[in-house]
N, C-alpha and C. Protein backbone atom coordinates (compact mmCIF):
# COMPACT_ATOMS: atom_id res chain seq x y z
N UNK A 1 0.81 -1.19 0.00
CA UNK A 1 0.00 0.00 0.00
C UNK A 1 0.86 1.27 0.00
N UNK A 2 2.02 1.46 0.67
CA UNK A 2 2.77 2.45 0.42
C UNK A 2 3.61 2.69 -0.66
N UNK A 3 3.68 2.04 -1.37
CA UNK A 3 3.99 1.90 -3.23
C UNK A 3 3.05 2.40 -4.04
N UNK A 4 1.64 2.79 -3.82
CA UNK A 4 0.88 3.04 -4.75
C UNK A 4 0.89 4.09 -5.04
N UNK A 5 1.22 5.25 -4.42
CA UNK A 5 1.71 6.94 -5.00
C UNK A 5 2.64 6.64 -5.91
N UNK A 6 3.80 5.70 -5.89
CA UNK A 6 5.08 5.47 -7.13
C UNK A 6 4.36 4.89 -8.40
N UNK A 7 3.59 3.84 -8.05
CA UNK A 7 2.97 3.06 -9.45
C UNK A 7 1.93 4.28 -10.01
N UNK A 8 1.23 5.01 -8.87
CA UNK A 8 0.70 6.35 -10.15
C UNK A 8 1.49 6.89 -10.90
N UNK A 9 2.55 7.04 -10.22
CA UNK A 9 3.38 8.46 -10.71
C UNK A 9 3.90 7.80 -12.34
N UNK A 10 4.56 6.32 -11.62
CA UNK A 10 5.10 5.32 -13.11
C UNK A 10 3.61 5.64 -14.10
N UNK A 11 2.61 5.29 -14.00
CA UNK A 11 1.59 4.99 -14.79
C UNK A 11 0.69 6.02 -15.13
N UNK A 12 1.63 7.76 -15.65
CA UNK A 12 1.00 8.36 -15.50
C UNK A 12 0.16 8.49 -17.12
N UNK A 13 -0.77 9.59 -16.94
CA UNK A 13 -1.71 9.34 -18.37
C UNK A 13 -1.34 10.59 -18.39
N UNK A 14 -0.66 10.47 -19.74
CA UNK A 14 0.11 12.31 -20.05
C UNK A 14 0.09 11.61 -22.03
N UNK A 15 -1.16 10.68 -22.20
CA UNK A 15 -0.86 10.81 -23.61
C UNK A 15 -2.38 10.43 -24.35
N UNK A 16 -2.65 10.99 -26.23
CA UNK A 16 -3.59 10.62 -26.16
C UNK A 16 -4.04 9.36 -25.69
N UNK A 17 -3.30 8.18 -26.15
CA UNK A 17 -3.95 6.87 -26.02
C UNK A 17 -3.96 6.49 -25.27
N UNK A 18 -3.24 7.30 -23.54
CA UNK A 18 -3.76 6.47 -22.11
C UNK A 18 -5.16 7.51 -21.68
N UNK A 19 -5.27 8.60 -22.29
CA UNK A 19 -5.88 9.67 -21.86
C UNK A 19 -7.75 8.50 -22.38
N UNK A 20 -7.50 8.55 -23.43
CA UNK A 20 -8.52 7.64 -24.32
C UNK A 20 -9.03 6.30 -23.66
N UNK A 21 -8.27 5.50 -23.34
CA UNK A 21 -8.42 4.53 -22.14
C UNK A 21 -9.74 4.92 -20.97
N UNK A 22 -9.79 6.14 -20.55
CA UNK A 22 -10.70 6.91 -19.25
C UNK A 22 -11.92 7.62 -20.21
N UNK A 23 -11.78 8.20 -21.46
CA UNK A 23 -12.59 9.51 -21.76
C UNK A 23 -12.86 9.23 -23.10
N UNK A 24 -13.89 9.60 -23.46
CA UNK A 24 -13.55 10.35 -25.18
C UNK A 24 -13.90 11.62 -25.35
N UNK A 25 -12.72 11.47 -26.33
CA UNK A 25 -12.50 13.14 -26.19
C UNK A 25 -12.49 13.85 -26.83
N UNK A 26 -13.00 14.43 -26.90
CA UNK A 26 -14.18 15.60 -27.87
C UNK A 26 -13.47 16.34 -28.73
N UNK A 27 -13.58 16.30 -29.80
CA UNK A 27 -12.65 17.30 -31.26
C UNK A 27 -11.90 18.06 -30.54
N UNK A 28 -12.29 18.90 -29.93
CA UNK A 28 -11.83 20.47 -29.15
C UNK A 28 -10.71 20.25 -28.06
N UNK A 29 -11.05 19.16 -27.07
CA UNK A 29 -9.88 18.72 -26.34
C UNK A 29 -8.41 17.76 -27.35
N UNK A 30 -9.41 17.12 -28.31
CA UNK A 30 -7.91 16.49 -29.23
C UNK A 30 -7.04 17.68 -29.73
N UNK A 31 -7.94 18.27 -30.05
CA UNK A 31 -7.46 19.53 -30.86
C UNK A 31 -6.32 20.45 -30.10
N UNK A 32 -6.48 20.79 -28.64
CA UNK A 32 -6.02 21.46 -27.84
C UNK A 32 -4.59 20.53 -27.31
N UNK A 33 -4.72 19.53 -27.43
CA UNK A 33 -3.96 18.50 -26.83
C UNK A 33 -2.95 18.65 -27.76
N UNK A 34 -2.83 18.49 -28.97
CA UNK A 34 -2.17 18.32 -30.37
C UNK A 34 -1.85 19.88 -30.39
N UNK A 35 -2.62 20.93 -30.92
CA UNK A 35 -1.68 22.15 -30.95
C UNK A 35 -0.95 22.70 -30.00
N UNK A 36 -1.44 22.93 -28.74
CA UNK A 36 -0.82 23.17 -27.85
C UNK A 36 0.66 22.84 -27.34
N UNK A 37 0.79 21.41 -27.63
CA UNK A 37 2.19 20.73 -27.25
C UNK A 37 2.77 21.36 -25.75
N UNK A 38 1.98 21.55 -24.55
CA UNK A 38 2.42 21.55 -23.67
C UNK A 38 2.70 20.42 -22.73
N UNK A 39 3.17 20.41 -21.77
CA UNK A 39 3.56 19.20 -20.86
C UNK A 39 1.95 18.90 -20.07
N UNK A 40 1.24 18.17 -20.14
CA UNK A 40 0.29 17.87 -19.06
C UNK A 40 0.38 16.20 -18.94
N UNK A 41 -0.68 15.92 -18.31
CA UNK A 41 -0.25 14.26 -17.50
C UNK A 41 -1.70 14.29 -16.01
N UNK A 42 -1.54 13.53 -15.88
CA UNK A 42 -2.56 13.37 -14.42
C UNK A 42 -1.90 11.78 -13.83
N UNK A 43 -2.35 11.10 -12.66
CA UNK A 43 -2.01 10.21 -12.22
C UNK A 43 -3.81 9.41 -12.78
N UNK A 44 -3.47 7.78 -12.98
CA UNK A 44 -4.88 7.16 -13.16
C UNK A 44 -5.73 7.19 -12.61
N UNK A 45 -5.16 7.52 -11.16
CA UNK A 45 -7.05 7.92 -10.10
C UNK A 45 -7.64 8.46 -10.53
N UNK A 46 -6.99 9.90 -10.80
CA UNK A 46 -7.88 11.38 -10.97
C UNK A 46 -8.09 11.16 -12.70
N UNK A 47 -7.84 10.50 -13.45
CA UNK A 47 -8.05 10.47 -14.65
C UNK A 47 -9.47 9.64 -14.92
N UNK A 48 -9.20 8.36 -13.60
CA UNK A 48 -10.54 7.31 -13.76
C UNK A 48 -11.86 8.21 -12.76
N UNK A 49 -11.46 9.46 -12.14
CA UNK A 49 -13.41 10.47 -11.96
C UNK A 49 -13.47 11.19 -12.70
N UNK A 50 -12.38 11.65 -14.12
CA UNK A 50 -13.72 11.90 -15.08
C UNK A 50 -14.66 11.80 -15.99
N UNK A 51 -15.61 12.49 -15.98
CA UNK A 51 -17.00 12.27 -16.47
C UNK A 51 -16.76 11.72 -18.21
N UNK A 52 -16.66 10.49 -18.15
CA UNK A 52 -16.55 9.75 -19.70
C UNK A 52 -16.29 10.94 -20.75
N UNK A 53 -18.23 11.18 -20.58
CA UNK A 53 -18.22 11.83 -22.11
C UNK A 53 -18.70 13.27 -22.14
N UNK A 54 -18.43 13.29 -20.81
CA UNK A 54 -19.10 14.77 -20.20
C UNK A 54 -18.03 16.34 -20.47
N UNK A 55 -17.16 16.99 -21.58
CA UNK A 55 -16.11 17.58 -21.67
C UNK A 55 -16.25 18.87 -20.91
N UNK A 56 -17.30 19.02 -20.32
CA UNK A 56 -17.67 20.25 -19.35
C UNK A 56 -17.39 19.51 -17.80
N UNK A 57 -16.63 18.33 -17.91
CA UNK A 57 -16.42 17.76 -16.19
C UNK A 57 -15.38 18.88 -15.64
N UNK A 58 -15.57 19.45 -14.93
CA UNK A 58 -14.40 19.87 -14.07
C UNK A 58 -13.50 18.98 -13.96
N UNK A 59 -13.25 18.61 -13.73
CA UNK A 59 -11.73 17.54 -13.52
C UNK A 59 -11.28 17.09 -15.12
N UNK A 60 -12.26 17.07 -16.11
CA UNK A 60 -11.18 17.16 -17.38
C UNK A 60 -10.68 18.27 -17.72
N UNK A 61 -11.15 19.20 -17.01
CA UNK A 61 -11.28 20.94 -17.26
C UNK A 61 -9.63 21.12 -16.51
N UNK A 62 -9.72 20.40 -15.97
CA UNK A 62 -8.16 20.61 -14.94
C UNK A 62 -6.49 19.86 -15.37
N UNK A 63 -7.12 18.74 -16.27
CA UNK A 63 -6.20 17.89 -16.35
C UNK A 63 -5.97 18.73 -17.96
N UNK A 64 -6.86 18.50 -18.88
CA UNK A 64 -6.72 18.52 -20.32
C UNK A 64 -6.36 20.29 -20.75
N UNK A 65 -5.38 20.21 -21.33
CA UNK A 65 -4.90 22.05 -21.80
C UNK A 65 -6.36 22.31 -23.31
N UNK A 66 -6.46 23.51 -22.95
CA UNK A 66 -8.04 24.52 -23.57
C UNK A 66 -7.09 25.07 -24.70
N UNK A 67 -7.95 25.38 -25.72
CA UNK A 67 -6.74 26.32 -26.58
C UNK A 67 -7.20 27.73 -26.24
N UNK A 68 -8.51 27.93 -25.42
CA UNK A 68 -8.34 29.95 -24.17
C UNK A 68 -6.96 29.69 -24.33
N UNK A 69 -5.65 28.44 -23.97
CA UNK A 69 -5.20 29.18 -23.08
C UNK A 69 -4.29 29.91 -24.20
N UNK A 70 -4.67 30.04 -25.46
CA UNK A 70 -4.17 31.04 -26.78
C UNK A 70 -4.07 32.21 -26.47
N UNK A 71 -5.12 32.38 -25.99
CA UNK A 71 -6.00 33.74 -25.74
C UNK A 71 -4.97 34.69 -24.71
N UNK A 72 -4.25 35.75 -25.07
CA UNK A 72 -3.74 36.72 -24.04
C UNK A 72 -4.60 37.80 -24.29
N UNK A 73 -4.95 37.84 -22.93
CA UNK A 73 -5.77 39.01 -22.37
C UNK A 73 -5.15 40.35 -21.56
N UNK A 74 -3.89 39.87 -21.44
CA UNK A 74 -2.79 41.11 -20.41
C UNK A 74 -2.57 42.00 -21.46
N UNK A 75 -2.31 41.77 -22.93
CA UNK A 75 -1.80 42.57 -23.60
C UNK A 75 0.01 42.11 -23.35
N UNK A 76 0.24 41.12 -23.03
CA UNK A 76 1.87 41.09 -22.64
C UNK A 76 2.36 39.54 -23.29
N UNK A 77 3.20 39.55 -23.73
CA UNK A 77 3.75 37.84 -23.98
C UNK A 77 4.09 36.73 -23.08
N UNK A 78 4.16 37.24 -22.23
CA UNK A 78 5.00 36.44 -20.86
C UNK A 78 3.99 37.29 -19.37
N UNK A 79 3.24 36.92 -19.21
CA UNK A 79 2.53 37.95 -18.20
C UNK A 79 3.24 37.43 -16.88
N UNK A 80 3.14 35.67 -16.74
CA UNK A 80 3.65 34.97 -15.56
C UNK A 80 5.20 35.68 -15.77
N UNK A 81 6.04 35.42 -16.61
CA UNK A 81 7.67 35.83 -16.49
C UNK A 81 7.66 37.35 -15.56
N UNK A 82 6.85 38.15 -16.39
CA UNK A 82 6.36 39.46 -15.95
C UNK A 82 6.84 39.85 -14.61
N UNK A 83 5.62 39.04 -14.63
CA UNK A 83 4.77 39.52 -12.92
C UNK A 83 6.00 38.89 -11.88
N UNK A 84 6.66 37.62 -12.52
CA UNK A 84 7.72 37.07 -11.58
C UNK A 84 8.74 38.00 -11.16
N UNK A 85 9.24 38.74 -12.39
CA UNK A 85 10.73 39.36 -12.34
C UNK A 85 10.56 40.83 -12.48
N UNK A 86 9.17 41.36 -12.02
CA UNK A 86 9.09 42.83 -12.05
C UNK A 86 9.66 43.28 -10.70
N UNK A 87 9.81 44.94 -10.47
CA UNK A 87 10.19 45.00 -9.07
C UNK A 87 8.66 45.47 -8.49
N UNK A 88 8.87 44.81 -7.14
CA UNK A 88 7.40 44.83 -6.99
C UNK A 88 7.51 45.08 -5.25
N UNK A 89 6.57 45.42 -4.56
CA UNK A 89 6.60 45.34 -2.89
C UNK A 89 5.60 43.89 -2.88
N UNK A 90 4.69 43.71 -3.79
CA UNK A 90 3.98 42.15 -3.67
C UNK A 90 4.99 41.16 -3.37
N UNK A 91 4.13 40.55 -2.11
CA UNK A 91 4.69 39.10 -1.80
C UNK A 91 4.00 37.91 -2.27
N UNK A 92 5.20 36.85 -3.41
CA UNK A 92 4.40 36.10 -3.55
C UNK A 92 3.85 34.83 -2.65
N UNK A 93 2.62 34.49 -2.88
CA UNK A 93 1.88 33.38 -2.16
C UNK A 93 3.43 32.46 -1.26
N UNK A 94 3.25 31.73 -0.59
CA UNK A 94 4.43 30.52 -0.16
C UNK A 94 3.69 29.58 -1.04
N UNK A 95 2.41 29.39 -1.33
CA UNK A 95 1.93 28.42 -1.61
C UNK A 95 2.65 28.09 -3.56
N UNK A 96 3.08 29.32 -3.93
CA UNK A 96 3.19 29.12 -5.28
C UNK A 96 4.80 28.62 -5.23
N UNK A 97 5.30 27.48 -5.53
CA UNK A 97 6.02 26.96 -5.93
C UNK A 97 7.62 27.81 -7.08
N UNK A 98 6.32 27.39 -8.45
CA UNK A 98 7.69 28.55 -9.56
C UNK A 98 6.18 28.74 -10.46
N UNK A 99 6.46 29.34 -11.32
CA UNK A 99 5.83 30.29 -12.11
C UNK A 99 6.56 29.54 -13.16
N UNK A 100 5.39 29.45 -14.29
CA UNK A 100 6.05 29.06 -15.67
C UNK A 100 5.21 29.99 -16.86
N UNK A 101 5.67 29.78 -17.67
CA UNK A 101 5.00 30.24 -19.22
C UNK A 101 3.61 30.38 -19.03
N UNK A 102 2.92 28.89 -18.74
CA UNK A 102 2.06 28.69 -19.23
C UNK A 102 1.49 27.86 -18.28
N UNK A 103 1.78 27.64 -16.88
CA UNK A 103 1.65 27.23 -15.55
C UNK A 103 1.76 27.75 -14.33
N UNK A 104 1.69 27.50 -13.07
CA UNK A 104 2.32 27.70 -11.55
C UNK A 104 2.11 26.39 -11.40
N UNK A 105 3.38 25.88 -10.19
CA UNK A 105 3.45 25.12 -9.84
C UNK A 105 3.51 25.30 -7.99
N UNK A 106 2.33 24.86 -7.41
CA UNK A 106 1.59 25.05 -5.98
C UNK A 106 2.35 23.95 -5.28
N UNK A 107 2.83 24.49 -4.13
CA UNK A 107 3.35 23.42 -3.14
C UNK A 107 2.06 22.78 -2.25
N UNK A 108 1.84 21.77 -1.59
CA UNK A 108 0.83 20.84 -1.16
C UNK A 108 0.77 21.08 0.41
């Protein structure tokens, strides 16, 4: 039982055809998956609660990259780089980990 966080981590679903295994997946998420070319993945738990065929599940909403995330709304190329390396009196969260492109990464 204390091995089973490692065998998720080994067995993670970070592709179409393990993603496909849990879901089908709707033009718009293939679509997003394929242009996008970002890093995503989930462990098989959280991949086996979501909603089959439901593409409005929250939890595919979390795992699967949107092509919104095209969409800049700051007016800036790098808003996360930005906001990281501006001079600022803001303190960031403890909870935020690092800041990426096109991510944060949250400590637990």
């Amino acid at each position: 039982m204390t091995e089973e966080w490692l065998e998720q981590m080994n067995n993670q679903v970070n592709t179409v055809e393990k993603l496909e295994k849990y879901i089908n997946l709707s033009a718009e998420e293939r679509e997003a998956i394929e242009t996008l070319k970002t890093k995503w993945g989930t462990s098989p738990y959280f991949a086996s609660l979501m909603d089959k065929d439901d593409p409005d599940c929250p939890i595919r909403k979390q795992v699967i990259p949107s092509t919104n995330e095209l969409i800049n709304e700051y007016g800036m190329e790098n808003y996360l780089v930005w906001k990281e390396n501006r001079a600022t009196d803001e303190v960031r969260p403890d909870s935020i980990a690092r800041q990426y492109n096109d991510r944060i990464a949250f400590v637990g």
